[in-house]
C-alpha atoms as a PDB file:
ATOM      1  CA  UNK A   1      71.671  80.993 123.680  1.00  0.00           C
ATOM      2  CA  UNK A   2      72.224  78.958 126.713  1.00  0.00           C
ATOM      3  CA  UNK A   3      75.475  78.970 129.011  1.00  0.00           C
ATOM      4  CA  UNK A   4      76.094  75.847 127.906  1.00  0.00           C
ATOM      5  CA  UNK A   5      75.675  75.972 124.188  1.00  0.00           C
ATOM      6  CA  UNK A   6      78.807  75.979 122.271  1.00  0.00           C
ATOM      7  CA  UNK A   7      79.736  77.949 119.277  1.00  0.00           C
ATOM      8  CA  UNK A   8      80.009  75.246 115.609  1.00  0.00           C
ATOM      9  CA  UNK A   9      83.946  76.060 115.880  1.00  0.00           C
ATOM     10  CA  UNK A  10      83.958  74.919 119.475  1.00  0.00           C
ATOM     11  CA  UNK A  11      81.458  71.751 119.234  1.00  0.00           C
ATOM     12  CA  UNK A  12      83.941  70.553 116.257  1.00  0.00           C
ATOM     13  CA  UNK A  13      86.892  70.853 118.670  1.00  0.00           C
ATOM     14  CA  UNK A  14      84.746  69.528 121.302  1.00  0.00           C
ATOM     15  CA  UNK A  15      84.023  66.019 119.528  1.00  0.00           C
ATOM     16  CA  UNK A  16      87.519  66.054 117.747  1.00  0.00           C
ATOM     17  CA  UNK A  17      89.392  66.176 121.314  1.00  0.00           C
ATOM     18  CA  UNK A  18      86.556  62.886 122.452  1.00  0.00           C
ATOM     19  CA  UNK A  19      88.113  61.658 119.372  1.00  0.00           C
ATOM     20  CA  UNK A  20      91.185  61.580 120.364  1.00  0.00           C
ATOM     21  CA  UNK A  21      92.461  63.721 117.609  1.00  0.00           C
ATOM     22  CA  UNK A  22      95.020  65.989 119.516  1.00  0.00           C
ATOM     23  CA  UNK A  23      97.412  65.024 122.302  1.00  0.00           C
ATOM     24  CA  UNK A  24      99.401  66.683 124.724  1.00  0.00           C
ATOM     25  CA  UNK A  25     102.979  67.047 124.399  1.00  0.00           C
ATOM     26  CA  UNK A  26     105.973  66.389 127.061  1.00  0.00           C
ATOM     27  CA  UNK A  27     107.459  69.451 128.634  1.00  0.00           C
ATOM     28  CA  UNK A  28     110.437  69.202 126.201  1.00  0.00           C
ATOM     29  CA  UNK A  29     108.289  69.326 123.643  1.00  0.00           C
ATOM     30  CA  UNK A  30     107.021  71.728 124.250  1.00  0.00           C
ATOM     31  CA  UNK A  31     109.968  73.940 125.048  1.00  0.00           C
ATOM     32  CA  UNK A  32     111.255  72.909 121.913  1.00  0.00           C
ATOM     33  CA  UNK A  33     108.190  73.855 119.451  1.00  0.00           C
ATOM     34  CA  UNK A  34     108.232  77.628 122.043  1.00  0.00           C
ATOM     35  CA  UNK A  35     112.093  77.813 121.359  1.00  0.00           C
ATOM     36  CA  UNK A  36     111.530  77.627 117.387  1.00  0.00           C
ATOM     37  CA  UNK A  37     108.606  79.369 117.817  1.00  0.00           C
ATOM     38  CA  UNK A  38     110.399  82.092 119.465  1.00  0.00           C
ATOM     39  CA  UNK A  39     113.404  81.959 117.290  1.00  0.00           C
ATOM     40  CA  UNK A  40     111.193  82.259 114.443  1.00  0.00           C
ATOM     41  CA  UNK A  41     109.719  85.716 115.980  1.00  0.00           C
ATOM     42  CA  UNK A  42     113.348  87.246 115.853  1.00  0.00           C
ATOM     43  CA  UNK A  43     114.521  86.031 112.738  1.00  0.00           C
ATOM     44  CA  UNK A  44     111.363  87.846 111.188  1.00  0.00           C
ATOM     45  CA  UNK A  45     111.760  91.002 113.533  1.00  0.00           C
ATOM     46  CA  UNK A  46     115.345  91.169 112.148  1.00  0.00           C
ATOM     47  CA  UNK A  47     114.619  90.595 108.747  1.00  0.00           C
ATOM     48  CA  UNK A  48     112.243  93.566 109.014  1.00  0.00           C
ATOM     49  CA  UNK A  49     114.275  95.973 111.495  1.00  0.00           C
ATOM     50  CA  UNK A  50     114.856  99.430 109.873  1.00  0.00           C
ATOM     51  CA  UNK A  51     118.149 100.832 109.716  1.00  0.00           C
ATOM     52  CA  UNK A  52     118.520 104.863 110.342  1.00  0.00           C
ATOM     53  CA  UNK A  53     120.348 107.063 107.388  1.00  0.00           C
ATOM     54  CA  UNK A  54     121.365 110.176 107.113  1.00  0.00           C
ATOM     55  CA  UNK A  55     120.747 112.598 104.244  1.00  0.00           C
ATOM     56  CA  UNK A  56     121.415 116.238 103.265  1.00  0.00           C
ATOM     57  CA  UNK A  57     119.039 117.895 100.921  1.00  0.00           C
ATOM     58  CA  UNK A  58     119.048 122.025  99.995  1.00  0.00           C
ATOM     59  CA  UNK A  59     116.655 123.723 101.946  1.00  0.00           C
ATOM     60  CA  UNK A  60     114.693 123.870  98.563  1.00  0.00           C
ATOM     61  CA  UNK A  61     114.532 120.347  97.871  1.00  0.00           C
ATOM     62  CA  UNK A  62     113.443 119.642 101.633  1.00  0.00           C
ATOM     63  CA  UNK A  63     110.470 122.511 101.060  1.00  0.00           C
ATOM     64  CA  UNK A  64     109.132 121.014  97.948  1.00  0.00           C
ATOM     65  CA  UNK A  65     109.728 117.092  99.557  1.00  0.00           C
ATOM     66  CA  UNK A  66     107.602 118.351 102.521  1.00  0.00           C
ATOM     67  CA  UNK A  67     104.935 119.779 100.157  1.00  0.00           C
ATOM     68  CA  UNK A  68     104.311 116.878  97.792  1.00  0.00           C
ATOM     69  CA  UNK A  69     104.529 114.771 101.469  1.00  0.00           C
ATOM     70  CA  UNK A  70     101.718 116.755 102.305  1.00  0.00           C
ATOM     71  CA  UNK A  71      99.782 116.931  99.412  1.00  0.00           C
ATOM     72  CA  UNK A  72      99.813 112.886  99.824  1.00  0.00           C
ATOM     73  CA  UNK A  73      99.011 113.380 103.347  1.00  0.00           C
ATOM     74  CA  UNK A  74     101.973 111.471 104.440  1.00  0.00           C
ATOM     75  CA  UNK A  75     105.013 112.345 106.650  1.00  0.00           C
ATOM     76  CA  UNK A  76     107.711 113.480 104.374  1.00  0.00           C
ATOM     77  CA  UNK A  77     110.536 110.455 106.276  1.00  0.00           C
ATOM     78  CA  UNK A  78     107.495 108.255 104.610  1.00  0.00           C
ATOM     79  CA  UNK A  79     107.138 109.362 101.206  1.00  0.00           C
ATOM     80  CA  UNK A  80     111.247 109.446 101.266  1.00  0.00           C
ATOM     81  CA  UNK A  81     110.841 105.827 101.961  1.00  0.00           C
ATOM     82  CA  UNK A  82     108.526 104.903  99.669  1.00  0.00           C
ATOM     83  CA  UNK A  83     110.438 106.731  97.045  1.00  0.00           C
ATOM     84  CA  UNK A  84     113.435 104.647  97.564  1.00  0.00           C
ATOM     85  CA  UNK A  85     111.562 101.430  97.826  1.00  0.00           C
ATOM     86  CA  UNK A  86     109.825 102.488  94.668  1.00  0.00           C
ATOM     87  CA  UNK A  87     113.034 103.107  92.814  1.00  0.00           C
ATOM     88  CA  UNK A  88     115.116  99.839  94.030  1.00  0.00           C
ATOM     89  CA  UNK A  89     112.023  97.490  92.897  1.00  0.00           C
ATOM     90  CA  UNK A  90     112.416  98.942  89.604  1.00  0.00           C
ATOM     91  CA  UNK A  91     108.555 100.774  89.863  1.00  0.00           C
ATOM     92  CA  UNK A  92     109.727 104.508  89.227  1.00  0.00           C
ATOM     93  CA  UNK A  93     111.415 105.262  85.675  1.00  0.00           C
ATOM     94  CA  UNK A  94     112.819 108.666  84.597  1.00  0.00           C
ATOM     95  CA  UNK A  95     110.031 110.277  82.301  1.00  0.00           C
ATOM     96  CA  UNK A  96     112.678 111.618  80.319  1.00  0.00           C
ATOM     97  CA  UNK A  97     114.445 108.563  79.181  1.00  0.00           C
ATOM     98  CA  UNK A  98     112.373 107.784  75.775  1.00  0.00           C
ATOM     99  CA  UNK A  99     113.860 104.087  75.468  1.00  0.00           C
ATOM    100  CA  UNK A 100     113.118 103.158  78.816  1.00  0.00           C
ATOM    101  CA  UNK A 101     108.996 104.269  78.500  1.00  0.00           C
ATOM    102  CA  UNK A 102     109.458 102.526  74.668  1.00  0.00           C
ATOM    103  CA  UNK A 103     110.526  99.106  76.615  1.00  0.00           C
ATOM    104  CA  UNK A 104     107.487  99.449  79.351  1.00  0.00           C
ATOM    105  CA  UNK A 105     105.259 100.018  76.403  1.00  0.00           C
ATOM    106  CA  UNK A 106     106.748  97.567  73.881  1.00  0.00           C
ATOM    107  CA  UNK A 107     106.562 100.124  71.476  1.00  0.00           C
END
């Protein structure tokens, strides 16, 4: 390949910038499309920002949570998180509860 030889991604921008296809913007434009950009970046950073809790579990429960963590081979904080998440989204049911496994299974 020579030093001059472009890529097929970078001929096609090549010919589509002689082609007048894209144009440059005016400063203000561009500060504006950085500014939404920008204020996009939070919002999402926000929407995902974690929020500390504390809770207090017998010494028992905390042994057995730290087992099955590691059994899973994840940090215990983890698998307390994805337990939760589980639960709220409706994925883990209570084995127990007869009418709830007869409604999954349409029995």
């Amino acid at each position: 390949m020579k030093k001059n030889d472009l890529l097929k991604e970078e001929k096609t921008t090549s010919d589509q910038l002689a082609k007048g296809k894209y144009k440059s913007v005016s400063k203000r434009e561009k500060s504006k499309y950085a500014h939404a950009a920008k204020s996009e970046i939070n919002r999402r950073k926000e929407v995902r920002k974690e929020k500390r809790i504390n809770v207090r579990l017998t010494n028992e429960d905390l042994v057995h949570l730290k087992d099955k963590a590691q059994q899973e081979g994840l940090p215990y904080q983890t698998l307390v998180t994805s337990i939760i998440h589980k639960y709220l989204n409706g994925y883990l049911i209570d084995v127990n509860n007869v009418s709830v496994i007869k409604k999954l299974l349409k029995v």
